[in-house]
N, C-alpha and C. Protein backbone atom coordinates (compact mmCIF):
# COMPACT_ATOMS: atom_id res chain seq x y z
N UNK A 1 -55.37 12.84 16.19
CA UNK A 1 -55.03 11.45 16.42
C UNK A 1 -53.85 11.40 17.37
N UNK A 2 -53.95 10.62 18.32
CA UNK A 2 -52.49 10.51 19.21
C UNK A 2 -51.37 10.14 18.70
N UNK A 3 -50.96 10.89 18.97
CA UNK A 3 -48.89 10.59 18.44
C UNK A 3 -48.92 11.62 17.01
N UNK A 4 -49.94 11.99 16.83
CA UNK A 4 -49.33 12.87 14.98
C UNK A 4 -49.35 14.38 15.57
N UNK A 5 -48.44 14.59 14.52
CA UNK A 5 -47.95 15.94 14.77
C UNK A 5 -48.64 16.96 13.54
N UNK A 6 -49.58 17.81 14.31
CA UNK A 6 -50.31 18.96 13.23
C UNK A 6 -49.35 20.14 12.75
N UNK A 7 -49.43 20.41 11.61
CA UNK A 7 -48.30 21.36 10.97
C UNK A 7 -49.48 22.56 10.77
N UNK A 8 -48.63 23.88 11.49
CA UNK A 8 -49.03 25.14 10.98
C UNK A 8 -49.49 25.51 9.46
N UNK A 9 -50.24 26.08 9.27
CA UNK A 9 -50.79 26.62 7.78
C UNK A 9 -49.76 27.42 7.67
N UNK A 10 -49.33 28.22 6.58
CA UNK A 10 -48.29 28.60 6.13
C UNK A 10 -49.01 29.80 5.68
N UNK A 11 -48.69 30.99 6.61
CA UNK A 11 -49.46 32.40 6.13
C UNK A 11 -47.91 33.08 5.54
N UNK A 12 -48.71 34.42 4.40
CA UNK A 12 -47.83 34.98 3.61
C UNK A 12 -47.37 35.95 4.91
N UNK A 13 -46.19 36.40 4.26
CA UNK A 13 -45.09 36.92 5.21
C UNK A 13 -45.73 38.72 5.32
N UNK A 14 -45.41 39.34 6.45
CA UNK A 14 -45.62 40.35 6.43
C UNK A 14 -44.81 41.64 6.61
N UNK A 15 -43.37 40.53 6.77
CA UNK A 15 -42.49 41.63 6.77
C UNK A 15 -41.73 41.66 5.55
N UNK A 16 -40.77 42.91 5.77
CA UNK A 16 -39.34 42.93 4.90
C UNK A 16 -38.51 41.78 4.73
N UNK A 17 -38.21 40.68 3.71
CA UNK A 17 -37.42 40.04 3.62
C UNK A 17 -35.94 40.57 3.92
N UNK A 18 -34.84 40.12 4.50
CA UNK A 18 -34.03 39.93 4.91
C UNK A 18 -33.21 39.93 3.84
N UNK A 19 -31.87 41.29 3.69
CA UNK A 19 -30.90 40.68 2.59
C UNK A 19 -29.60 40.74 2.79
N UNK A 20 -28.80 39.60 2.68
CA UNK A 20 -27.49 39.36 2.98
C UNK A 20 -26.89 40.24 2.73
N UNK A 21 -26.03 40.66 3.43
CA UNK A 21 -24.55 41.77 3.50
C UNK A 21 -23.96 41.09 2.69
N UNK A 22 -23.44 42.36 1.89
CA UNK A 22 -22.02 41.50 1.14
C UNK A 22 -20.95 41.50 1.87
N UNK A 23 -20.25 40.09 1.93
CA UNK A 23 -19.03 39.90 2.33
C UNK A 23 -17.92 41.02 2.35
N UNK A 24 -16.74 41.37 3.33
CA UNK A 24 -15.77 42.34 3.78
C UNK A 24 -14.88 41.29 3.21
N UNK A 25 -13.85 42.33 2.95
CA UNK A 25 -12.44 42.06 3.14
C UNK A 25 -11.93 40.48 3.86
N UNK A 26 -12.14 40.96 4.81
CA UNK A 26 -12.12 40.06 5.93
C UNK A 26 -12.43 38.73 6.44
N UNK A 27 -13.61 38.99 5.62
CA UNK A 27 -14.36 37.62 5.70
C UNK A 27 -13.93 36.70 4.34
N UNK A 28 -13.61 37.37 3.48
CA UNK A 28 -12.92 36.89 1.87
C UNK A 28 -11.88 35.97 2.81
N UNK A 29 -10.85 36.57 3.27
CA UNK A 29 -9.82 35.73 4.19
C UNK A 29 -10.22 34.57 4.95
N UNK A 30 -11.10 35.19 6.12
CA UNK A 30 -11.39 34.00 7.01
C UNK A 30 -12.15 32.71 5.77
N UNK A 31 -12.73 32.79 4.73
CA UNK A 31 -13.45 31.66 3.98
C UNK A 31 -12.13 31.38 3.41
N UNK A 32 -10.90 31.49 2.79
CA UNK A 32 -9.70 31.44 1.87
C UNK A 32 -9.36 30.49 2.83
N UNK A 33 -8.96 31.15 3.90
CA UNK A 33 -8.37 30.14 4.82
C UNK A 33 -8.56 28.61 5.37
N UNK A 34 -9.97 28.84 5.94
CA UNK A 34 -10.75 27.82 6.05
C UNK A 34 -11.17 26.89 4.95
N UNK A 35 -10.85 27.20 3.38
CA UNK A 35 -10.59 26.50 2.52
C UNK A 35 -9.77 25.59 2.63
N UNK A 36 -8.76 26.35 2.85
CA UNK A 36 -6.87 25.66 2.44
C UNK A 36 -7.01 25.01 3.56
N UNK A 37 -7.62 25.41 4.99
CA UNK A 37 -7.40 24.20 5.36
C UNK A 37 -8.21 22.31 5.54
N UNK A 38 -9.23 23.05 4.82
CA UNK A 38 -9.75 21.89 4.16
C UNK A 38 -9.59 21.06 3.32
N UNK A 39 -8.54 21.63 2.58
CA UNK A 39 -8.32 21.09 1.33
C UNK A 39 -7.21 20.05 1.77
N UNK A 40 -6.16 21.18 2.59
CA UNK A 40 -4.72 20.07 3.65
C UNK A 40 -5.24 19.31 4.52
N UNK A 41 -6.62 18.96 4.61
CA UNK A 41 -6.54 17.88 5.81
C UNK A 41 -7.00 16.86 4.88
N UNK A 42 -7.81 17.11 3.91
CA UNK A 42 -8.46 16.18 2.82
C UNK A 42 -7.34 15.62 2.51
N UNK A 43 -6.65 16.18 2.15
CA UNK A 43 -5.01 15.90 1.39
C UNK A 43 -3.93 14.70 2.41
N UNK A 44 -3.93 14.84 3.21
CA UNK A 44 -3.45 14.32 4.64
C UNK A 44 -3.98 13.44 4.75
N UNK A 45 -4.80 13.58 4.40
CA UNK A 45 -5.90 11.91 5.19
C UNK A 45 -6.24 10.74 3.83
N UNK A 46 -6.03 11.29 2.48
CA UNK A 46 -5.56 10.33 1.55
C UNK A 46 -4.16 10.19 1.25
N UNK A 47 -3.29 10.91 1.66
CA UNK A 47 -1.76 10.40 1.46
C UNK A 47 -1.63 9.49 2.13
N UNK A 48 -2.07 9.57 3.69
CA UNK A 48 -2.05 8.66 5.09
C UNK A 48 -3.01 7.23 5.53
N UNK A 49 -3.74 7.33 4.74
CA UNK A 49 -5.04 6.48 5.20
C UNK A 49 -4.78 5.18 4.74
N UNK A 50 -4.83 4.32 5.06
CA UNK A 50 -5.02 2.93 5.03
C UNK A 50 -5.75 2.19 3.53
N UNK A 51 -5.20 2.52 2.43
CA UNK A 51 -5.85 1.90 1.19
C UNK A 51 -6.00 0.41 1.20
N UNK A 52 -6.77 0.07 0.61
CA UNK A 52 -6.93 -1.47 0.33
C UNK A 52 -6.65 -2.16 -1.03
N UNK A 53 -6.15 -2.72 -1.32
CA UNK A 53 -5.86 -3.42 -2.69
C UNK A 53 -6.95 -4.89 -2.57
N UNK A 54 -6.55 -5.51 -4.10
CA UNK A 54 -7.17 -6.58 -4.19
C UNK A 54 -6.19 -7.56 -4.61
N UNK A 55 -6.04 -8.85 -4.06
CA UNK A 55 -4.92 -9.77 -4.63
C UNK A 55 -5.76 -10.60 -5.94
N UNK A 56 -4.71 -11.02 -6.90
CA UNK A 56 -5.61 -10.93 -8.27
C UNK A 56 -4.92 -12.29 -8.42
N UNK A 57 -3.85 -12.66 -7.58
CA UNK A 57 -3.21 -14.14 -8.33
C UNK A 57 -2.44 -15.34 -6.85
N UNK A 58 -1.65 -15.94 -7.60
CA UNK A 58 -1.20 -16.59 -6.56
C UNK A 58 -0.14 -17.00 -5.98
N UNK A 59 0.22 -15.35 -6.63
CA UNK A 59 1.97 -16.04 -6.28
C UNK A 59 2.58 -15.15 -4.80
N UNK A 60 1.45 -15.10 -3.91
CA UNK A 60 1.99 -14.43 -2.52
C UNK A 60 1.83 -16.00 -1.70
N UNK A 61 1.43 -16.97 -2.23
CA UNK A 61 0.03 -18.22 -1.43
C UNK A 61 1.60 -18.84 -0.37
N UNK A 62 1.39 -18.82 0.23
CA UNK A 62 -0.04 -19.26 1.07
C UNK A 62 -0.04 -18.23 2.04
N UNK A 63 0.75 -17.11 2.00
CA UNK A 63 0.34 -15.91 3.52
C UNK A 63 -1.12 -15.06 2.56
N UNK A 64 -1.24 -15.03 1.65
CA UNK A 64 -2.19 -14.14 0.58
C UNK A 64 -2.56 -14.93 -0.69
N UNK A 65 -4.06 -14.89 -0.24
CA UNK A 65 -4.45 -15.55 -1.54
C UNK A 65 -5.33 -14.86 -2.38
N UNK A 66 -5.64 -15.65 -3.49
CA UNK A 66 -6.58 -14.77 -4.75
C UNK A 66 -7.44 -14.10 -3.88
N UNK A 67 -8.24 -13.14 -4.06
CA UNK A 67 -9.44 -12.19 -3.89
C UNK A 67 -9.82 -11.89 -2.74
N UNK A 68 -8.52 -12.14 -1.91
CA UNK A 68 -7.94 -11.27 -0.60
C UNK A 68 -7.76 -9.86 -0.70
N UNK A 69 -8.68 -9.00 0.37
CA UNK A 69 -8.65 -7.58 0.03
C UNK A 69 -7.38 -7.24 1.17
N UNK A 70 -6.06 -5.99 1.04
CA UNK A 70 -5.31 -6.04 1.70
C UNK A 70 -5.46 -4.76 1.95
N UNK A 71 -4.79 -4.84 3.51
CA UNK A 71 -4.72 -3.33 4.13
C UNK A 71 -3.13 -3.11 4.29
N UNK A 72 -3.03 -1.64 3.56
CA UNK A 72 -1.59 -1.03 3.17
C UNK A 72 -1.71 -0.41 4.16
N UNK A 73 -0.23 0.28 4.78
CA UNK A 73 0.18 1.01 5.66
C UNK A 73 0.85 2.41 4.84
N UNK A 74 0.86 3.22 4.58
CA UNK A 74 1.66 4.36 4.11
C UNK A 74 2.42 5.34 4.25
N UNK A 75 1.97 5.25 5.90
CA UNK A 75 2.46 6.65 6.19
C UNK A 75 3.99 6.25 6.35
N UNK A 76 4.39 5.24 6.75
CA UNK A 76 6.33 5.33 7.24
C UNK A 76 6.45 4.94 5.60
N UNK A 77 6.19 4.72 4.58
CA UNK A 77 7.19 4.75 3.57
C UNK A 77 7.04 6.17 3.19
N UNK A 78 5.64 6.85 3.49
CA UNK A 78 5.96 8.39 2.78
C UNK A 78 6.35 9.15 4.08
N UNK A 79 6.89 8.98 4.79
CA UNK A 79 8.01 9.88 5.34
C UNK A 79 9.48 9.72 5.54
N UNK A 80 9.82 7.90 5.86
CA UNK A 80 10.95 7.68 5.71
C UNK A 80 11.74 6.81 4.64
N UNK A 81 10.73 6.85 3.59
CA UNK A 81 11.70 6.10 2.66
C UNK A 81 12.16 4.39 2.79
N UNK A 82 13.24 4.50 2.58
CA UNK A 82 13.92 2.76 2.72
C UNK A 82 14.43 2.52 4.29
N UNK A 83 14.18 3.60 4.83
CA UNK A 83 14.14 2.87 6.52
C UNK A 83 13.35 2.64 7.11
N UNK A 84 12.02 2.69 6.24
CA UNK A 84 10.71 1.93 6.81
C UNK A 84 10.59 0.82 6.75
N UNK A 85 11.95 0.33 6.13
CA UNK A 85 11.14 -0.96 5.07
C UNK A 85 12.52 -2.01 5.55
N UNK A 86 11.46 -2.93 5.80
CA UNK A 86 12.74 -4.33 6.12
C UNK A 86 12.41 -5.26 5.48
N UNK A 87 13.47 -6.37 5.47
CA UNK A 87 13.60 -7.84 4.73
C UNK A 87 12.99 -8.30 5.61
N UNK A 88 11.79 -9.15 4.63
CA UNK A 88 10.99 -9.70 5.08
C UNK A 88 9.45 -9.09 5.20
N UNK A 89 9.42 -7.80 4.84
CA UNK A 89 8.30 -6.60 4.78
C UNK A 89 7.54 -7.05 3.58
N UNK A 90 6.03 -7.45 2.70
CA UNK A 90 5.24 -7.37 2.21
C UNK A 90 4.73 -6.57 1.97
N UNK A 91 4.97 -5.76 0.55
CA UNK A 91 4.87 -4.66 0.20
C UNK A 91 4.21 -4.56 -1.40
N UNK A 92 3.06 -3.72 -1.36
CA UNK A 92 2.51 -3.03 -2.74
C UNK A 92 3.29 -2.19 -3.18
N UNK A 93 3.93 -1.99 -4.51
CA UNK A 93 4.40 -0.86 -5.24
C UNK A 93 3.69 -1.17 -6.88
N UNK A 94 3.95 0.23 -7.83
CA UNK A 94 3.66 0.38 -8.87
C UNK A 94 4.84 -0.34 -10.02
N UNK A 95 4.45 -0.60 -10.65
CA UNK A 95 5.66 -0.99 -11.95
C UNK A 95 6.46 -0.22 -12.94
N UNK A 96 5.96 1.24 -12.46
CA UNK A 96 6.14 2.23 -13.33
C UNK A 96 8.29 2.46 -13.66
N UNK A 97 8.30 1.91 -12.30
CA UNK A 97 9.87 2.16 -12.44
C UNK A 97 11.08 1.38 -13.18
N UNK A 98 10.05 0.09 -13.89
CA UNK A 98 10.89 -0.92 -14.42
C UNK A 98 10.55 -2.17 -14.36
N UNK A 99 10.01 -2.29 -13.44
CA UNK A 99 9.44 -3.62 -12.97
C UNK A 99 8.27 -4.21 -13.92
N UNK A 100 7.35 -3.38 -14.35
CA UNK A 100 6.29 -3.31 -15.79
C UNK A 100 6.94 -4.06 -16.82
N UNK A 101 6.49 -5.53 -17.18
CA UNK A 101 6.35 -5.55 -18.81
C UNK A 101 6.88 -4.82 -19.66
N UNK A 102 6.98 -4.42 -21.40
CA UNK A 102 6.46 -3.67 -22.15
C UNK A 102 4.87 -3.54 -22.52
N UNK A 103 4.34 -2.37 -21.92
CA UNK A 103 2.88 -2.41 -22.16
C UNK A 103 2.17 -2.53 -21.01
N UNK A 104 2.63 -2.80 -19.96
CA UNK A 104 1.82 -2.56 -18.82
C UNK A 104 1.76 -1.77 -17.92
N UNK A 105 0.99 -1.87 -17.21
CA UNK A 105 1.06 -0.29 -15.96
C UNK A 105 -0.10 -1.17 -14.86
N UNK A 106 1.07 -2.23 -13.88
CA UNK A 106 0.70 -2.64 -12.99
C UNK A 106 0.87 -2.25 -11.42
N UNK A 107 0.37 -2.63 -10.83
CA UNK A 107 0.03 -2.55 -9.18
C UNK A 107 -0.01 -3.88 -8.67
N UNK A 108 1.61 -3.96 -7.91
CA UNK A 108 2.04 -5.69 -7.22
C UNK A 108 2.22 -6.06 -5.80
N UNK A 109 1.98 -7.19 -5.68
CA UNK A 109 2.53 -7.35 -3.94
C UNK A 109 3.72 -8.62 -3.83
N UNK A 110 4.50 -8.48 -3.38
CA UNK A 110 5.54 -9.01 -3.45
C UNK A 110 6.22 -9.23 -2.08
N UNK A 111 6.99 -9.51 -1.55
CA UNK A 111 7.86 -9.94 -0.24
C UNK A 111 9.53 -9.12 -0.97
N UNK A 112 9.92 -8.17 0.07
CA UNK A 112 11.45 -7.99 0.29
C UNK A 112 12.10 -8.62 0.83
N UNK A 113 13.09 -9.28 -0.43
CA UNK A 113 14.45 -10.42 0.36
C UNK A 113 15.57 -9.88 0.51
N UNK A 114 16.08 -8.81 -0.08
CA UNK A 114 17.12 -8.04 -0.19
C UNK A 114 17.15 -6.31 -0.13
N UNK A 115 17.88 -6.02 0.58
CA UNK A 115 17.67 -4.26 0.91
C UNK A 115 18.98 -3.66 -0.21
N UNK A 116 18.95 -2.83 -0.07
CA UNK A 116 19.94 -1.83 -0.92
C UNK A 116 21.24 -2.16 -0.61
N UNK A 117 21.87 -3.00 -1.38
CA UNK A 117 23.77 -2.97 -0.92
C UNK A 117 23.90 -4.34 -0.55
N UNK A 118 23.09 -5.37 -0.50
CA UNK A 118 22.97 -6.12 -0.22
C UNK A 118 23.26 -7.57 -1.39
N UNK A 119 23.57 -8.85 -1.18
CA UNK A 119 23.57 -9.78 -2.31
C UNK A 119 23.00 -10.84 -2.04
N UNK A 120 22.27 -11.02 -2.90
CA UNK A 120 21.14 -12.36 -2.81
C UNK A 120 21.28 -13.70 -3.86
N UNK A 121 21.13 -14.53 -3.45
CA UNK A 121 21.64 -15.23 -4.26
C UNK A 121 20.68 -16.96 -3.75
N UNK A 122 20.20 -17.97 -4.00
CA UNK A 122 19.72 -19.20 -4.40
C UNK A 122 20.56 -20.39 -4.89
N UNK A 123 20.81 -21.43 -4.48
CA UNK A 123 20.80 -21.61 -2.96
C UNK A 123 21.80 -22.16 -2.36
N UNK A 124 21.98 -22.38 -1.10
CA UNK A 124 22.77 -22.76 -0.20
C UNK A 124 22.82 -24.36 -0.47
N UNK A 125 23.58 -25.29 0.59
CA UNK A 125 23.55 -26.36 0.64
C UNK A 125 22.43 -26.87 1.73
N UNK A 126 21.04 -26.09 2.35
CA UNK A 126 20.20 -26.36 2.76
C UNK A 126 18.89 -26.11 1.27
N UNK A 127 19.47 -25.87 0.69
CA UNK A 127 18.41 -25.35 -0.18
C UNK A 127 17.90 -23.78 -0.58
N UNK A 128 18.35 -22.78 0.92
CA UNK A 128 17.84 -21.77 1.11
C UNK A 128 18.54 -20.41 0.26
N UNK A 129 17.37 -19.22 0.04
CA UNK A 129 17.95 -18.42 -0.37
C UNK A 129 19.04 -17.66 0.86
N UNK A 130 20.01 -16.66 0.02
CA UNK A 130 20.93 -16.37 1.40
C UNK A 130 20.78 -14.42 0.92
N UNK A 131 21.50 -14.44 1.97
CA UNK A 131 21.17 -12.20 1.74
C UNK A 131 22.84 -12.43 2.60
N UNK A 132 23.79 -11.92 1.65
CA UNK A 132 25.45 -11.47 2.32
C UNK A 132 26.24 -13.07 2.55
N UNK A 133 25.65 -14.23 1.99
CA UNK A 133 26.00 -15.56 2.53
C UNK A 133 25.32 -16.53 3.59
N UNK A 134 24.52 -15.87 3.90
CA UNK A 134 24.08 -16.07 5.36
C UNK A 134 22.33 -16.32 4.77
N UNK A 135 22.00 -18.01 4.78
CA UNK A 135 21.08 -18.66 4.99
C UNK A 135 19.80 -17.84 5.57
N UNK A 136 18.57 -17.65 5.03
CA UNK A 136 17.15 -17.25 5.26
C UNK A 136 16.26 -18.07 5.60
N UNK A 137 15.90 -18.07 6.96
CA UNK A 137 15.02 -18.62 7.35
C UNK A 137 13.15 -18.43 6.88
N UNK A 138 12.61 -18.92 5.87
CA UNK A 138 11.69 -18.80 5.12
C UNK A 138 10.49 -19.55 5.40
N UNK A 139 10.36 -19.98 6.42
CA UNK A 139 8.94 -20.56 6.61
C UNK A 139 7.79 -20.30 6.02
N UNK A 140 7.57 -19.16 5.59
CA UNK A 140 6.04 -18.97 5.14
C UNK A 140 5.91 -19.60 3.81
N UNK A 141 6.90 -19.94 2.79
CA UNK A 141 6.99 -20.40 1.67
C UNK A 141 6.33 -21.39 1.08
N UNK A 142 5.39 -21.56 0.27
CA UNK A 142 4.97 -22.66 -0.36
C UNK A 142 5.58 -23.89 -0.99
N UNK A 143 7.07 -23.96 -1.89
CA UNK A 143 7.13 -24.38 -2.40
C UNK A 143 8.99 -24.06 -2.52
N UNK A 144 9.90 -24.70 -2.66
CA UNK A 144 11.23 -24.73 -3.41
C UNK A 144 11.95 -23.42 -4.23
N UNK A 145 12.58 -22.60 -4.00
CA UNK A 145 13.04 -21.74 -4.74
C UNK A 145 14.14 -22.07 -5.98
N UNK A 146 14.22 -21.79 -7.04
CA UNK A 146 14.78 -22.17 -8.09
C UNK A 146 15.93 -21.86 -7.91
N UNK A 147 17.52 -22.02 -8.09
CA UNK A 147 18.60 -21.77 -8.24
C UNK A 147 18.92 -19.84 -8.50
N UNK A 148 19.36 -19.10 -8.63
CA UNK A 148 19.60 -17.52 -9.04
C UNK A 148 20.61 -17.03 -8.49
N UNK A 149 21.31 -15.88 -9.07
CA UNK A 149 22.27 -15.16 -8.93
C UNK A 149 23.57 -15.79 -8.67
N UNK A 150 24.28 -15.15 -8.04
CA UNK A 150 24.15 -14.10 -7.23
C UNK A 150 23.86 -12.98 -7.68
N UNK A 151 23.35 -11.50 -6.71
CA UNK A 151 22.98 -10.40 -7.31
C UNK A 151 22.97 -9.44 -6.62
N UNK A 152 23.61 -8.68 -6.54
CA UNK A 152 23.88 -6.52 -5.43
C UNK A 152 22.91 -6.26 -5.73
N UNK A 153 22.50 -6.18 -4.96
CA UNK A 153 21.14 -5.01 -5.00
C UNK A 153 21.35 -3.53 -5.04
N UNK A 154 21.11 -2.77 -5.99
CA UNK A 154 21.99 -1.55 -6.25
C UNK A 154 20.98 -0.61 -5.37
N UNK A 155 21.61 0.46 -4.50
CA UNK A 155 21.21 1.52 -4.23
C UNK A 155 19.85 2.03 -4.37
N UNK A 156 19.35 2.05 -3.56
CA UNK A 156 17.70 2.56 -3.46
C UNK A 156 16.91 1.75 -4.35
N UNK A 157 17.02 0.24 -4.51
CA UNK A 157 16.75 -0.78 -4.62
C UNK A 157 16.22 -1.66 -3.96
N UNK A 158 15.03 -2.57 -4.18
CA UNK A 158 14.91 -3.68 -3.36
C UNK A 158 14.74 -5.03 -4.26
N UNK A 159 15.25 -5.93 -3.48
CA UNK A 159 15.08 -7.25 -4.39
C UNK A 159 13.72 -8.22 -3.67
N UNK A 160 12.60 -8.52 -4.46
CA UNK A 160 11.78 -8.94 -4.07
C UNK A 160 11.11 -10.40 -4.84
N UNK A 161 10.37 -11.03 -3.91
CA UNK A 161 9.97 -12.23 -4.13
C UNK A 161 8.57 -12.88 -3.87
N UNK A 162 8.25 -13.41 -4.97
CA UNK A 162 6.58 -14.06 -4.08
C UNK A 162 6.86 -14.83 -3.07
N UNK A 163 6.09 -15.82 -2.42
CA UNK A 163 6.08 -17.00 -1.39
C UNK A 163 5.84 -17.76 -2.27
N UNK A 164 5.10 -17.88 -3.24
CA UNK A 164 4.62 -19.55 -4.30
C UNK A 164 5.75 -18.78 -5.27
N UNK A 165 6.81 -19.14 -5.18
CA UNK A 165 8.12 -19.27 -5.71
C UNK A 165 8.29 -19.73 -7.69
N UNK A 166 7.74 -20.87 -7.42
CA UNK A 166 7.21 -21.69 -8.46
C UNK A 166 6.45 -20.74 -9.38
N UNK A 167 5.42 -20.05 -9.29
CA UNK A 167 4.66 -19.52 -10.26
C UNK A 167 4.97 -17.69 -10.29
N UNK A 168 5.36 -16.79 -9.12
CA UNK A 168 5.60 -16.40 -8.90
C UNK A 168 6.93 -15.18 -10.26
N UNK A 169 6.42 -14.35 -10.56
CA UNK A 169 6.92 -13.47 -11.85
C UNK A 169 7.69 -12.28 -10.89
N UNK A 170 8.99 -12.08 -10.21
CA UNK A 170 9.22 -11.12 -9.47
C UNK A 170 10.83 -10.79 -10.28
N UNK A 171 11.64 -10.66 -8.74
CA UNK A 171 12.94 -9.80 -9.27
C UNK A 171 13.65 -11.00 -9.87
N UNK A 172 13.62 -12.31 -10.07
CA UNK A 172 14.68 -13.04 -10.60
C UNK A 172 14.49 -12.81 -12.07
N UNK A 173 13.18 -12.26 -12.37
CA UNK A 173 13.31 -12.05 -14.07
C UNK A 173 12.87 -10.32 -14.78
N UNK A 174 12.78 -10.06 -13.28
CA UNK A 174 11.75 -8.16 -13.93
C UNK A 174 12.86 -7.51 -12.93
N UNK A 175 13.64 -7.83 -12.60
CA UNK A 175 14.88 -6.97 -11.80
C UNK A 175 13.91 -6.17 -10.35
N UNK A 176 15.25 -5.51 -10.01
CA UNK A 176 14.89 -4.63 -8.49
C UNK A 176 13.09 -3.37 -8.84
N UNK A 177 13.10 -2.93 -7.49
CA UNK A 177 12.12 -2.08 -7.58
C UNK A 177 12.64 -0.70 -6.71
N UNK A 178 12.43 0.26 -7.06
CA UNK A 178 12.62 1.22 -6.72
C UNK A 178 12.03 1.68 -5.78
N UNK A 179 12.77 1.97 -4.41
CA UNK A 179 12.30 2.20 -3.21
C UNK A 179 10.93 3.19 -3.10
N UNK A 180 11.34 4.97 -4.63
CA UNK A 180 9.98 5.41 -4.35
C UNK A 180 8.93 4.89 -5.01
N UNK A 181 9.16 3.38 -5.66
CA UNK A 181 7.74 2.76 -6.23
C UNK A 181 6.84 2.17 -5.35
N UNK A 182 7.03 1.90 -4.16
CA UNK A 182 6.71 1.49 -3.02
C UNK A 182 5.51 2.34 -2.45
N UNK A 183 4.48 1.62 -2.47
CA UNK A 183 3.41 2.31 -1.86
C UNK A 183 2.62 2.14 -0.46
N UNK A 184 3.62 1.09 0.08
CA UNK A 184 3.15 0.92 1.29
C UNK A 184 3.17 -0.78 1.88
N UNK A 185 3.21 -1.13 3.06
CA UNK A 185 3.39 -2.36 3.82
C UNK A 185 1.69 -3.11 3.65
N UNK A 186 2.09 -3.99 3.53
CA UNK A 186 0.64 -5.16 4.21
C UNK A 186 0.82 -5.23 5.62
N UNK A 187 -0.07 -4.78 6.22
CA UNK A 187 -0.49 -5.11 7.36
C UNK A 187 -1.47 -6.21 8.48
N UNK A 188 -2.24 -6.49 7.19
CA UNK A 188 -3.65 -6.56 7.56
C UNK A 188 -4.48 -7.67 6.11
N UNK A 189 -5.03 -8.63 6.48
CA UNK A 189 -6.71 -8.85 5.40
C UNK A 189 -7.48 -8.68 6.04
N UNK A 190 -8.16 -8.22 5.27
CA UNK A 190 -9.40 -7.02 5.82
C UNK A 190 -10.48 -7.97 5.14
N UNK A 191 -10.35 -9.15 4.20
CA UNK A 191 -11.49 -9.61 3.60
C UNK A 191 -10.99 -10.82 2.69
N UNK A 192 -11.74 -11.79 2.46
CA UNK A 192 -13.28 -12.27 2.93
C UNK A 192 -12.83 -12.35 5.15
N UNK A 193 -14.07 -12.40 5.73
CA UNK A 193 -14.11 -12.77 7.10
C UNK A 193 -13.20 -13.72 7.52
N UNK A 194 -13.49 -14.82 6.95
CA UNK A 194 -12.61 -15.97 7.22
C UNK A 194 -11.36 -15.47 7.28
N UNK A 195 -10.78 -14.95 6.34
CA UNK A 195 -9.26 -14.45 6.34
C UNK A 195 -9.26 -13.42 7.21
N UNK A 196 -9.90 -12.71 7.99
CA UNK A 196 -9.65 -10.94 8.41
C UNK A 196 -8.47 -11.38 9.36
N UNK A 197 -7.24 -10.79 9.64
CA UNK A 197 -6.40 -10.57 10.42
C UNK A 197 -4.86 -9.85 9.98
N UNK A 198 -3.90 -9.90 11.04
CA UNK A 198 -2.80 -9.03 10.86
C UNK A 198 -1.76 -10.37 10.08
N UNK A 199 -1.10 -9.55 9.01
CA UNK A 199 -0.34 -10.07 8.22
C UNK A 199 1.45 -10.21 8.84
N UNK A 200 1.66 -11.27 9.44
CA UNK A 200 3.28 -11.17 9.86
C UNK A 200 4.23 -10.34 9.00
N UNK A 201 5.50 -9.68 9.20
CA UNK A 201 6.60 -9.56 7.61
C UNK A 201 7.45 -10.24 8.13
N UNK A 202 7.74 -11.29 9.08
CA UNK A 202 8.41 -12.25 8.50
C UNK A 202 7.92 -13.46 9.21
């Protein structure tokens, strides 16, 4: 028939089957190697890679809303620490360091208002929160910030805040977060379509 392809009959073999050498010395190495380095690039490329979270509530609204999938950045907090990270940066960390309830073991996104050494405090005679005295320009905000502090932000510390202020469960009542709880910047919604784009930090 045109266009089909006829397959050979399959005759029994007439030679000596073929039997693998056992592996040298040598070759033990070259496979060891070529392991490890499989294993370090595997390794590399999930420390580094771009994770996605899911936003579960509404106290980022209106830059992030419910069942917004987010794209983290990782690699500058896992190499430089708290000089990756600025006021005004939108950031996932774990709760493990304090920030947790009793009884929980959460994963949050929050806004940095205050860096390490720093004093924050609610509000001015514009209304606004201030970082050292000095008035914050907050546009992205939903809603009125409540009165607080003043408060130092102690050492390898950050003081952080939702945008929906109002509903919003952060540092005015679960204290600072620990710089290595920090798992990385928002960059990005990656999802639903409607939302896909790059996330400002300030």
């Amino acid at each position: 028939m045109t266009g089909s392809v006829r397959l050979s009959p399959r005759h029994p073999s007439t030679t000596t089957p073929a039997r693998a050498a056992p592996l040298r010395a040598r070759d033990w190495v070259h496979a060891a190697l070529a392991f490890a380095a499989t294993a370090a690039s595997v390794a590399a490329v999930h420390q580094f890679a771009l994770p996605v979270f899911h936003v579960p509530s509404s106290s980022m609204e209106p830059t992030l809303r419910p069942g917004d999938r987010i794209v983290v950045e990782t690699m500058s907090v896992n190499l430089s620490g708290v000089g990756a990270l600025n006021r005004g940066d939108i950031v996932v960390f774990s709760g493990a360091g304090g920030f947790d309830a009793p009884g929980e073991a959460g994963v949050y996104v929050k806004r940095i208002v205050a860096l390490p050494g720093e004093t924050v405090a609610c509000c001015d005679d514009a209304g606004r929160v201030t970082v050292n005295g000095i008035g914050l320009d907050e546009s992205y905000l939903a809603d009125l910030t409540s009165p607080f502090g003043p408060f130092e932000v102690p050492d390898q510390q950050l003081f952080v805040l939702g945008d929906h202020r109002s509903v919003s469960d952060d540092s005015r009542g679960r204290g600072t977060v620990p710089v290595g709880d920090v798992i990385g910047r928002v960059v990005a919604v990656g999802w639903p379509a409607s939302r896909i784009g790059a996330v400002p930090s300030r």
